[in-house]
PDB file of N, CA and C in Angstrom:
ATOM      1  N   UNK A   1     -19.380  28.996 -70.787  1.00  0.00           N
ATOM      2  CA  UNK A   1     -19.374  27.681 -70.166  1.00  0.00           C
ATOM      3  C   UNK A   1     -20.763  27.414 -69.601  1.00  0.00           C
ATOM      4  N   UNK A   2     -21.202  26.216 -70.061  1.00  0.00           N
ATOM      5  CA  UNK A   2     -23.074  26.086 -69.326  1.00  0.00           C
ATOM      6  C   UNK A   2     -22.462  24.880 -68.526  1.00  0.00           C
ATOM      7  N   UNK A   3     -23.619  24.720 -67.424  1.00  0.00           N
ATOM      8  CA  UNK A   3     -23.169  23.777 -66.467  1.00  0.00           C
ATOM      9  C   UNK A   3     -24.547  22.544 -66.796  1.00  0.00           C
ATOM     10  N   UNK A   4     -24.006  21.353 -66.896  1.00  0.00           N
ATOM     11  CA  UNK A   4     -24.943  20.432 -67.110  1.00  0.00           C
ATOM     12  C   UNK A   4     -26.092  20.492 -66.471  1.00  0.00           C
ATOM     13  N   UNK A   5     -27.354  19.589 -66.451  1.00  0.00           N
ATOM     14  CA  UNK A   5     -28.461  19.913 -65.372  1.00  0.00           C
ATOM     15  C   UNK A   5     -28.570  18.410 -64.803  1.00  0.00           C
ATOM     16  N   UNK A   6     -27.839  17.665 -65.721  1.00  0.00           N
ATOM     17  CA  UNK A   6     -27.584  15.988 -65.450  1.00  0.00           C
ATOM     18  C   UNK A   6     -27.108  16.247 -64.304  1.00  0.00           C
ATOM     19  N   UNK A   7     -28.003  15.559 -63.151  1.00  0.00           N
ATOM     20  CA  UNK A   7     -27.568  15.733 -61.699  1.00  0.00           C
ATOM     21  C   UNK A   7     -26.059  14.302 -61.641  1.00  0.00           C
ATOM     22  N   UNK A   8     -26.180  13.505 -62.440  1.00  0.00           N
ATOM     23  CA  UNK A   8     -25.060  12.395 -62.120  1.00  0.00           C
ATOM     24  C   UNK A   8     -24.109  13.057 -62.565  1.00  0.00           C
ATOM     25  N   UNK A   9     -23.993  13.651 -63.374  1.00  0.00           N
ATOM     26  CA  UNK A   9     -22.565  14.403 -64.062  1.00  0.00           C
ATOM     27  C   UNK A   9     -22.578  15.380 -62.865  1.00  0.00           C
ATOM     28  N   UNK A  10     -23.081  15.897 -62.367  1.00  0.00           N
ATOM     29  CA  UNK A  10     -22.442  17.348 -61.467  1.00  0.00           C
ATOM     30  C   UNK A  10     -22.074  16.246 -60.545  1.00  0.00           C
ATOM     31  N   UNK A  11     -22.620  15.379 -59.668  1.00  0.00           N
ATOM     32  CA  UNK A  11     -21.850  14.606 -58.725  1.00  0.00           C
ATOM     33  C   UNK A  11     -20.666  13.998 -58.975  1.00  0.00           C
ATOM     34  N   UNK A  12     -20.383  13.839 -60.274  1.00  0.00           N
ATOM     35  CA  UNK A  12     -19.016  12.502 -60.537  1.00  0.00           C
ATOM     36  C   UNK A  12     -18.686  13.845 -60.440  1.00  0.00           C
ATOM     37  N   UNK A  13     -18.486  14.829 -61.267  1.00  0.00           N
ATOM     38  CA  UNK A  13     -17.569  16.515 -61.346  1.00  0.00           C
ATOM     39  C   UNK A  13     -17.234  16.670 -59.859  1.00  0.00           C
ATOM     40  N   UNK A  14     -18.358  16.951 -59.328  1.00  0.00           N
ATOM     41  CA  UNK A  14     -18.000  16.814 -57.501  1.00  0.00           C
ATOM     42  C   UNK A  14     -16.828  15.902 -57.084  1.00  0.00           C
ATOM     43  N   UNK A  15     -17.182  14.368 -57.291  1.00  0.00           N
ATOM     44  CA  UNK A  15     -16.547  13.426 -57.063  1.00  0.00           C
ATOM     45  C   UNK A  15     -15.132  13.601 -57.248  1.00  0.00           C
ATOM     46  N   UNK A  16     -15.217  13.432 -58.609  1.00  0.00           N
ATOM     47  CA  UNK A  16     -13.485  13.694 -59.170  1.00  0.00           C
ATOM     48  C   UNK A  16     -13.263  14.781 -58.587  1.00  0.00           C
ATOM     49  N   UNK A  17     -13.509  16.471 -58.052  1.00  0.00           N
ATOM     50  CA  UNK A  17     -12.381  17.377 -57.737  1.00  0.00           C
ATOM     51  C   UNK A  17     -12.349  17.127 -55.858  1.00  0.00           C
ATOM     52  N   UNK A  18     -12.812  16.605 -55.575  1.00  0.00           N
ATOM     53  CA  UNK A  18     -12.711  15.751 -54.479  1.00  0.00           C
ATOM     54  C   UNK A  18     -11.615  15.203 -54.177  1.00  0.00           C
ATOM     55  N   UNK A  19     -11.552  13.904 -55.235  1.00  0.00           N
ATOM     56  CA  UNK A  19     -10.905  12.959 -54.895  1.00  0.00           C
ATOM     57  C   UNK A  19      -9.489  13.926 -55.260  1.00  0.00           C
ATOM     58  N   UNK A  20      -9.326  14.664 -56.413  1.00  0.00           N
ATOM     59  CA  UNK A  20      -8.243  15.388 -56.805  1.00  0.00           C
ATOM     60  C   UNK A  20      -7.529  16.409 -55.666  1.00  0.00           C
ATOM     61  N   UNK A  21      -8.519  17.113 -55.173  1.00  0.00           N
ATOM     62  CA  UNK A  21      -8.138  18.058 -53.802  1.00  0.00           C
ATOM     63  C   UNK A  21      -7.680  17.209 -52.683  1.00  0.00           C
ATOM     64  N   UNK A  22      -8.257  15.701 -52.565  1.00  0.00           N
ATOM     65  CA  UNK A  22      -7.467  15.137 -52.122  1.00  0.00           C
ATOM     66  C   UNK A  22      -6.059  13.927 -51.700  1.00  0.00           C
ATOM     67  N   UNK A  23      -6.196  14.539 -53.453  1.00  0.00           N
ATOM     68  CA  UNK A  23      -4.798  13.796 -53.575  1.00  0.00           C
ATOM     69  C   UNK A  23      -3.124  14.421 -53.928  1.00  0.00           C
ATOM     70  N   UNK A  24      -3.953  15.811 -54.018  1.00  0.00           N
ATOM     71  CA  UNK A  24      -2.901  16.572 -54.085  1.00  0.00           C
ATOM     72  C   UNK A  24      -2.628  17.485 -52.585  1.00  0.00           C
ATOM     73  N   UNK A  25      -3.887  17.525 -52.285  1.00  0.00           N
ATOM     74  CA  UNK A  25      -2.837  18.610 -50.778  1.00  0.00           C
ATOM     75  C   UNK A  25      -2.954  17.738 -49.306  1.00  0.00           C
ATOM     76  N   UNK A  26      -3.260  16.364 -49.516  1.00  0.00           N
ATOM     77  CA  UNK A  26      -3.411  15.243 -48.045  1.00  0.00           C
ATOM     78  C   UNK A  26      -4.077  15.723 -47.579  1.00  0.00           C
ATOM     79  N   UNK A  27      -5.710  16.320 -47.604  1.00  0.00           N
ATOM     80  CA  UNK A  27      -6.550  16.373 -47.296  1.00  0.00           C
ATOM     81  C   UNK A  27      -7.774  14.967 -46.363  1.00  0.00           C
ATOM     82  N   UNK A  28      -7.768  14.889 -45.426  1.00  0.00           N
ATOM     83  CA  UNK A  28      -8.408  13.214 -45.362  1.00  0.00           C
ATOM     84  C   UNK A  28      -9.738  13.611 -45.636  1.00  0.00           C
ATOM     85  N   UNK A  29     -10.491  13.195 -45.844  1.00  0.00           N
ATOM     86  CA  UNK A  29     -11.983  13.088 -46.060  1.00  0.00           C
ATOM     87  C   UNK A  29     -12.560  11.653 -46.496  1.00  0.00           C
ATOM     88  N   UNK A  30     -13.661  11.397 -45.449  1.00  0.00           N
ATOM     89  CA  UNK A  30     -13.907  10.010 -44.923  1.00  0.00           C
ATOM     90  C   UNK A  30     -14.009   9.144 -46.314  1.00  0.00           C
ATOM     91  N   UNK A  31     -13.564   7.927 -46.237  1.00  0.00           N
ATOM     92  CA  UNK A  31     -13.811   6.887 -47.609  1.00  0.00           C
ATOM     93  C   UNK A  31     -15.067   6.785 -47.704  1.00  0.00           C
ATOM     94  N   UNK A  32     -16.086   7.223 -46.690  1.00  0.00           N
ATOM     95  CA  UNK A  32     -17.791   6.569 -46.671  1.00  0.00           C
ATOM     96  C   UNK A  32     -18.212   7.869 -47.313  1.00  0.00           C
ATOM     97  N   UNK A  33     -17.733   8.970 -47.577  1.00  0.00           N
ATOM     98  CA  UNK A  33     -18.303  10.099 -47.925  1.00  0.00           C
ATOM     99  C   UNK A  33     -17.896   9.671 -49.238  1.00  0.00           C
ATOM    100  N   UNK A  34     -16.906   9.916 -49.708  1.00  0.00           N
ATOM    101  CA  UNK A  34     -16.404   9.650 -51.540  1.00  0.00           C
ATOM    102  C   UNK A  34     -17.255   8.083 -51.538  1.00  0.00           C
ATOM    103  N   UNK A  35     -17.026   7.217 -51.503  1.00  0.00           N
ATOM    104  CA  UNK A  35     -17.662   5.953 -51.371  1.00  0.00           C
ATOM    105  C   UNK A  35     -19.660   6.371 -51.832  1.00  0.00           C
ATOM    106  N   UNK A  36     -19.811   6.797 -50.958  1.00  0.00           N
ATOM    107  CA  UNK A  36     -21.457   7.439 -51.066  1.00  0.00           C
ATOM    108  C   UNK A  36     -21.729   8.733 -52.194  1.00  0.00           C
ATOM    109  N   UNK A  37     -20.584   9.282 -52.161  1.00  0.00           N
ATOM    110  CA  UNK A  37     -20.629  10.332 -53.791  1.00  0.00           C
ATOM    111  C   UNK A  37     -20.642   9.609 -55.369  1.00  0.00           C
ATOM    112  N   UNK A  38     -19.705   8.477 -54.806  1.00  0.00           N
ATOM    113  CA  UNK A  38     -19.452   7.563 -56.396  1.00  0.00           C
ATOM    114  C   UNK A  38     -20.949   6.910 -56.869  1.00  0.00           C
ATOM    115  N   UNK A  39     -21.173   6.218 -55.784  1.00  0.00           N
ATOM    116  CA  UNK A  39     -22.596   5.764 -55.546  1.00  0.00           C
ATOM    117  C   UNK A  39     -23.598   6.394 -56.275  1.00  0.00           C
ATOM    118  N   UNK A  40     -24.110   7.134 -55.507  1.00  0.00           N
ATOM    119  CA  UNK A  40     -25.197   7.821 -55.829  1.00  0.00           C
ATOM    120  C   UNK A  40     -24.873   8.580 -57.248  1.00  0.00           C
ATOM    121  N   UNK A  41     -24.013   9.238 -57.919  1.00  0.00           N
ATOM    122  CA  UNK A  41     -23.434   9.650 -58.711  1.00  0.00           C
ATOM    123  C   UNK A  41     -23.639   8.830 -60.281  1.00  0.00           C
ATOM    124  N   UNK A  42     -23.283   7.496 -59.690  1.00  0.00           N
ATOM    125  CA  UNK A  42     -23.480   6.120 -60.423  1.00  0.00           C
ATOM    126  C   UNK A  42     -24.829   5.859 -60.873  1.00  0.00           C
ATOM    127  N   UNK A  43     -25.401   6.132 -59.946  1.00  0.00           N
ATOM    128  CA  UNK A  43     -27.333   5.611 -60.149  1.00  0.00           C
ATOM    129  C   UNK A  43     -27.453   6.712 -60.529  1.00  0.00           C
ATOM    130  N   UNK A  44     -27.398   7.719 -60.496  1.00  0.00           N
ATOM    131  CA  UNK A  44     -27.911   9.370 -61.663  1.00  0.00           C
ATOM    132  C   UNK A  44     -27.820   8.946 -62.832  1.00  0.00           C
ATOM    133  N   UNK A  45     -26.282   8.588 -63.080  1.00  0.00           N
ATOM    134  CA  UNK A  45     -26.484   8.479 -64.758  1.00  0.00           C
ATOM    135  C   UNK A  45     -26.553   7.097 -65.025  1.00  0.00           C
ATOM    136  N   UNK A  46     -26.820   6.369 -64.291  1.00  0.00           N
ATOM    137  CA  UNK A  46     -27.611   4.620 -65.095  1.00  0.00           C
ATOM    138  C   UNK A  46     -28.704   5.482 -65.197  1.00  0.00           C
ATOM    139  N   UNK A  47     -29.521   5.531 -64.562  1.00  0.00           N
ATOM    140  CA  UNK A  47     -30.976   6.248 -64.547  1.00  0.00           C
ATOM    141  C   UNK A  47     -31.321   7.635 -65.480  1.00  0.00           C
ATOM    142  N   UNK A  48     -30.094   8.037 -65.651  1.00  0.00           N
ATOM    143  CA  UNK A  48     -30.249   8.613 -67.057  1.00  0.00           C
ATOM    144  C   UNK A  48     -30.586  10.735 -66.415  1.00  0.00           C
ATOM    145  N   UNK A  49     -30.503  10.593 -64.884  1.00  0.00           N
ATOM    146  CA  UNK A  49     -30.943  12.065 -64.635  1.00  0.00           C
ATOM    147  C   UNK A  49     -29.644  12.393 -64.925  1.00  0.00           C
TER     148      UNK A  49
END
């Protein structure tokens, strides 16, 4: 298994087991934090890193 070096793909990967960890065990974790992961995550891969 190789791990991408595309920094937007490791953040959405971040993102999604995030949002997944917290939708399966009611975990809260702030909407401005996921909100600011999608984000920035978003502009990685428009921008192509």
């Amino acid at each position: 298994m190789t791990i991408t070096k595309n920094i937007g793909m490791l953040l959405l990967a971040l993102w999604l087991i995030l949002w997944g960890i917290t939708a399966l065990a009611s975990i809260a974790i702030p909407g401005i934090i996921m909100g600011l992961l999608a984000l920035i995550a978003g502009i990685f891969i428009l921008v192509g890193r």
